[in-house]
N, C-alpha and C. Protein backbone atom coordinates (compact mmCIF):
# COMPACT_ATOMS: atom_id res chain seq x y z
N UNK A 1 -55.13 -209.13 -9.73
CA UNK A 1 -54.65 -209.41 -11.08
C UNK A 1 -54.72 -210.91 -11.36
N UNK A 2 -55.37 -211.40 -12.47
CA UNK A 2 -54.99 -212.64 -12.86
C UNK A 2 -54.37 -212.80 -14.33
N UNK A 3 -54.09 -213.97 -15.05
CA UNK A 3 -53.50 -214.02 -15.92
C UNK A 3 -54.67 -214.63 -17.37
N UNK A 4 -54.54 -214.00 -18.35
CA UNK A 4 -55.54 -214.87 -19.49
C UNK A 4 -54.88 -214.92 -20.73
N UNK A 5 -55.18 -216.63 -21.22
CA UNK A 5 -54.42 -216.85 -22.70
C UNK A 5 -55.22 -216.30 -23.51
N UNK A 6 -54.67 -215.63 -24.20
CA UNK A 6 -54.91 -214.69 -25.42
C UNK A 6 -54.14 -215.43 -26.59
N UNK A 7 -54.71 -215.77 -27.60
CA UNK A 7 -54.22 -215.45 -28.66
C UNK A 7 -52.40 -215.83 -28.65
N UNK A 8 -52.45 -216.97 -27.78
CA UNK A 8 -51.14 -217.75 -27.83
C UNK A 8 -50.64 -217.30 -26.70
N UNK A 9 -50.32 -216.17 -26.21
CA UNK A 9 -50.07 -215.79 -25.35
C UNK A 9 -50.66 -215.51 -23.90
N UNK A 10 -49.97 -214.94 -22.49
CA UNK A 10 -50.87 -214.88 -21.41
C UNK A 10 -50.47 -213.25 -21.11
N UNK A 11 -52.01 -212.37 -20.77
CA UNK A 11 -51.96 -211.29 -20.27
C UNK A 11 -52.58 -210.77 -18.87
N UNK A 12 -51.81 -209.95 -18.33
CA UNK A 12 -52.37 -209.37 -17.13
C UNK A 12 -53.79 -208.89 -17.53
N UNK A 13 -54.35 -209.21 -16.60
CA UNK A 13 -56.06 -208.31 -16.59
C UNK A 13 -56.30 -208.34 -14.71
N UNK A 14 -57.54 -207.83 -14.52
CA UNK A 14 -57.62 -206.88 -13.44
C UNK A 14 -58.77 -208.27 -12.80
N UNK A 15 -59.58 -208.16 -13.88
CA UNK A 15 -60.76 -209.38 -13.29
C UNK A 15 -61.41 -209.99 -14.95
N UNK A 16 -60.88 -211.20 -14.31
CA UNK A 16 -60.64 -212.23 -15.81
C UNK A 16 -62.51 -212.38 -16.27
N UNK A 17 -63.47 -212.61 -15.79
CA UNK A 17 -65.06 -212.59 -16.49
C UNK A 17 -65.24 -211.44 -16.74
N UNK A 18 -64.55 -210.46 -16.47
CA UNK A 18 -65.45 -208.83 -16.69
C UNK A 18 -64.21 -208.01 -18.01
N UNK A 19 -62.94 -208.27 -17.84
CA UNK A 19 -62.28 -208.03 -18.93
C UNK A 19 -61.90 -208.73 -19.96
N UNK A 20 -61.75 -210.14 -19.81
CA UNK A 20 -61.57 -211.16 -21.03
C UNK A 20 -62.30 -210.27 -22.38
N UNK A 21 -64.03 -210.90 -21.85
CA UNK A 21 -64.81 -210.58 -23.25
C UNK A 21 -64.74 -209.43 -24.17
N UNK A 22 -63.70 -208.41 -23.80
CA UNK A 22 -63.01 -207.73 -25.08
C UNK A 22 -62.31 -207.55 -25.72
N UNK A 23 -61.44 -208.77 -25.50
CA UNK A 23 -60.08 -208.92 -25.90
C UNK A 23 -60.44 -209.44 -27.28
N UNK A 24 -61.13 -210.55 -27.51
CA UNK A 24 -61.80 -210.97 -28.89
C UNK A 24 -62.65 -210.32 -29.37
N UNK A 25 -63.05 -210.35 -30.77
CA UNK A 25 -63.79 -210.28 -31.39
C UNK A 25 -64.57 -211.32 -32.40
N UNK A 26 -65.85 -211.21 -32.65
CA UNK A 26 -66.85 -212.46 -32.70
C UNK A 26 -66.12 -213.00 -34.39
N UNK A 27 -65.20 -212.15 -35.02
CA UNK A 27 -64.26 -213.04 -36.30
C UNK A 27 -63.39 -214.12 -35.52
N UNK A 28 -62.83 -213.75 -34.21
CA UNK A 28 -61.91 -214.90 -33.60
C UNK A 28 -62.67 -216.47 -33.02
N UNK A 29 -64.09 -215.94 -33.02
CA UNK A 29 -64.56 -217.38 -32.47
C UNK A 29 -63.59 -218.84 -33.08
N UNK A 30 -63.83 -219.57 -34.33
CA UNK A 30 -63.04 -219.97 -34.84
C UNK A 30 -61.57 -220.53 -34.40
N UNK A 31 -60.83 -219.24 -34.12
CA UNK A 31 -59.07 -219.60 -33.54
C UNK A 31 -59.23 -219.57 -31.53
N UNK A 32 -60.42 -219.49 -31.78
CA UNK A 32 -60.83 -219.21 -29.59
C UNK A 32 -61.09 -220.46 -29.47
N UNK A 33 -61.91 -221.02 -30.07
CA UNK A 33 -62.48 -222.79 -29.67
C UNK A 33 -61.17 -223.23 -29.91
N UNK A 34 -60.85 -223.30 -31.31
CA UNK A 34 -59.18 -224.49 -31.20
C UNK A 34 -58.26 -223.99 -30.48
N UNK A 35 -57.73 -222.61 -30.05
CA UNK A 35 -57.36 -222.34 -28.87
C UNK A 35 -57.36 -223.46 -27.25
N UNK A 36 -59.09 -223.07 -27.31
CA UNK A 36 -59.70 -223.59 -25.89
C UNK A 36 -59.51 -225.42 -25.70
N UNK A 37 -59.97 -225.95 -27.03
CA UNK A 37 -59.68 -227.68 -27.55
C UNK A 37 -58.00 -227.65 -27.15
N UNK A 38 -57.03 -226.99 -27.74
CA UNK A 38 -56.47 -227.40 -27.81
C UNK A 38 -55.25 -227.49 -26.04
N UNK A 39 -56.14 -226.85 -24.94
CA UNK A 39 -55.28 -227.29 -24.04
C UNK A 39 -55.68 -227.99 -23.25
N UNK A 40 -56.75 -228.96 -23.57
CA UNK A 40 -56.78 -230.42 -23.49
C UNK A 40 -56.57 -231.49 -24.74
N UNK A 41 -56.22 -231.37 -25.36
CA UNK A 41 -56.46 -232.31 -26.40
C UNK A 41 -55.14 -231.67 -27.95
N UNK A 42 -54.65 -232.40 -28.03
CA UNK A 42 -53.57 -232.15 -29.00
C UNK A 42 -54.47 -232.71 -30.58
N UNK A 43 -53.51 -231.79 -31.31
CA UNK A 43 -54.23 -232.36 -33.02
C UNK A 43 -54.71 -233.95 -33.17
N UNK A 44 -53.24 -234.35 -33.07
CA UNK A 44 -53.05 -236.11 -32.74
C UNK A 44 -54.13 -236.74 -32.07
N UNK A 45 -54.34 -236.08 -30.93
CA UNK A 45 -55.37 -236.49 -30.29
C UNK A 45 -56.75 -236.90 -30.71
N UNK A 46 -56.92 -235.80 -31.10
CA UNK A 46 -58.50 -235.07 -31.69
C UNK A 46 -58.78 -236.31 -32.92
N UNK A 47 -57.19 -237.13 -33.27
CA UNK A 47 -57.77 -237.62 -34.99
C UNK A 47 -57.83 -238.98 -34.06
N UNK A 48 -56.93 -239.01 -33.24
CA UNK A 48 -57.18 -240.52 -32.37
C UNK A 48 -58.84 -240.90 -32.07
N UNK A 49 -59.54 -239.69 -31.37
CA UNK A 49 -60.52 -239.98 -30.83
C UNK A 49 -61.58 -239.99 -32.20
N UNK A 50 -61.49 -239.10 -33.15
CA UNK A 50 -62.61 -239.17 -33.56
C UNK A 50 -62.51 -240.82 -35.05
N UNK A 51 -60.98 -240.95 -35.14
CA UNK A 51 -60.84 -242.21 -35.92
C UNK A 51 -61.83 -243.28 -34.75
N UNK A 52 -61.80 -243.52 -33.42
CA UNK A 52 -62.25 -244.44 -33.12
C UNK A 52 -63.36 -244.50 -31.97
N UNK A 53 -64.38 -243.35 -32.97
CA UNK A 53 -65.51 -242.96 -32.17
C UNK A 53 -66.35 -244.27 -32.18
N UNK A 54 -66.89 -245.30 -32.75
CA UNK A 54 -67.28 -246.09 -32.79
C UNK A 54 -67.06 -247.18 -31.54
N UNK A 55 -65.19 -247.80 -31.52
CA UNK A 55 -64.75 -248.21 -30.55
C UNK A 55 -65.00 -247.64 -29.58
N UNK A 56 -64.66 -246.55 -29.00
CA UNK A 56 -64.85 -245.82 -27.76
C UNK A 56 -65.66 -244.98 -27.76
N UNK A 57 -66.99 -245.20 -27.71
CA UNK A 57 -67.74 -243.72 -27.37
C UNK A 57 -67.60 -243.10 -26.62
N UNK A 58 -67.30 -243.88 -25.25
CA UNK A 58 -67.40 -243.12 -23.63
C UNK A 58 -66.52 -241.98 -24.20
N UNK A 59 -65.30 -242.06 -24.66
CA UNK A 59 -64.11 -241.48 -24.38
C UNK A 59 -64.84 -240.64 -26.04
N UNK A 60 -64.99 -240.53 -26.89
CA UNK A 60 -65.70 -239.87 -27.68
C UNK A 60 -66.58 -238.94 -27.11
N UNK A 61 -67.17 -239.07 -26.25
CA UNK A 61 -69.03 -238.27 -25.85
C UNK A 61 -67.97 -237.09 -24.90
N UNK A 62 -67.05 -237.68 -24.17
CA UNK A 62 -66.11 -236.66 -23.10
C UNK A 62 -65.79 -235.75 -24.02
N UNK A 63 -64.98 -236.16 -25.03
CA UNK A 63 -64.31 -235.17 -26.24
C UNK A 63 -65.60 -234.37 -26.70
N UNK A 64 -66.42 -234.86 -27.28
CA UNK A 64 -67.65 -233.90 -27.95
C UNK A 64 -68.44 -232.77 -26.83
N UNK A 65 -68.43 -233.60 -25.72
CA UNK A 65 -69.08 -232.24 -24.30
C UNK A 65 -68.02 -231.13 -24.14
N UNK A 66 -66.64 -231.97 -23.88
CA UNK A 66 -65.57 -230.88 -23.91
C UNK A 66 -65.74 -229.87 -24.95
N UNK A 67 -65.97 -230.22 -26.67
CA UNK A 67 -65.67 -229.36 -27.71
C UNK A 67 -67.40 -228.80 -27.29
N UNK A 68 -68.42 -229.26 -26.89
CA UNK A 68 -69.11 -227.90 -26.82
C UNK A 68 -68.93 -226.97 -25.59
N UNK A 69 -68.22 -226.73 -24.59
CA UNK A 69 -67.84 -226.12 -23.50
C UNK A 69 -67.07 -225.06 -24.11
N UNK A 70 -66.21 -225.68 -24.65
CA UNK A 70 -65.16 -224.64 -25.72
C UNK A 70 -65.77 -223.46 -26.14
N UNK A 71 -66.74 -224.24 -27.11
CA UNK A 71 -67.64 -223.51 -28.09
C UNK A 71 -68.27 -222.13 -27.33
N UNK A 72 -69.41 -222.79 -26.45
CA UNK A 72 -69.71 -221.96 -25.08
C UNK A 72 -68.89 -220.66 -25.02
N UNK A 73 -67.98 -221.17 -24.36
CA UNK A 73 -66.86 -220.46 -23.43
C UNK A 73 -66.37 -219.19 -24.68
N UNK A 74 -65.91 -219.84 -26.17
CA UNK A 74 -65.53 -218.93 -27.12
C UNK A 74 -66.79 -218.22 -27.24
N UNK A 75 -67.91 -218.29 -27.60
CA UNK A 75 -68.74 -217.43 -27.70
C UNK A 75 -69.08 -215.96 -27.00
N UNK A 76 -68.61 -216.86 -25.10
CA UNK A 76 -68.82 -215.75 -24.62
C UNK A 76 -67.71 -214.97 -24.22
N UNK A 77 -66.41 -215.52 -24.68
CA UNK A 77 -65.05 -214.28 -24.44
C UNK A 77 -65.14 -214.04 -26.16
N UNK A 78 -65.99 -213.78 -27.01
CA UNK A 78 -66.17 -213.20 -28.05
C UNK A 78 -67.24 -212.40 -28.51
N UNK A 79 -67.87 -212.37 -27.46
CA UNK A 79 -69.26 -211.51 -27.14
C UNK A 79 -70.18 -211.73 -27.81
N UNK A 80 -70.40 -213.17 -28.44
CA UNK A 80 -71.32 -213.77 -29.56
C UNK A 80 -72.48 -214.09 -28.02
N UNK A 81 -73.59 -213.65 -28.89
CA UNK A 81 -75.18 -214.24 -27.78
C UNK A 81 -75.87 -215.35 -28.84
C-alpha cells in the first residue's frame, strides 16, 4: 500500500504508477499541475520568481523545468498522451 495526493487529499492505493492514472480525468489536468507546482512552490512564490525572472534566471529556469515536470507528470496521472 502506498499513499497518493488526490485532489487535496491523500488516498490508499495498492501500487501508486498503475492505479494513480484513474483517479483523474484529462478535465483535471489544469487543478493536477497547480496541485503538483504547488508542493514546491507557494502562490507568493511563483509571483516572486517570475516578478524577477530577469534578475535571477538560474533560479527562474529551476522554476520553469520544475513547472514542466508537473505538466508531464499531470498529463500522465490524467491519461492525456
Amino acid at each position: 500500500m502506498s499513499l497518493a495526493y488526490v485532489n487535496g487529499e491523500y488516498l490508499e492505493i495498492e501500487s501508486h504508477s498503475e492505479n494513480i492514472q484513474n483517479v483523474y480525468s484529462s478535465d483535471d489536468y489544469g487543478k493536477v499541475v497547480e496541485e503538483l507546482i504547488l508542493e514546491k512552490y507557494s502562490y507568493g512564490q511563483e509571483i516572486a520568481i517570475l516578478r524577477q525572472k530577469e534578475a535571477k534566471p538560474e533560479e527562474y529556469t529551476e522554476y520553469y523545468n520544475y513547472c514542466e515536470e508537473c505538466k508531464t507528470e499531470a498529463k500522465r496521472l490524467c491519461g492525456i498522451n
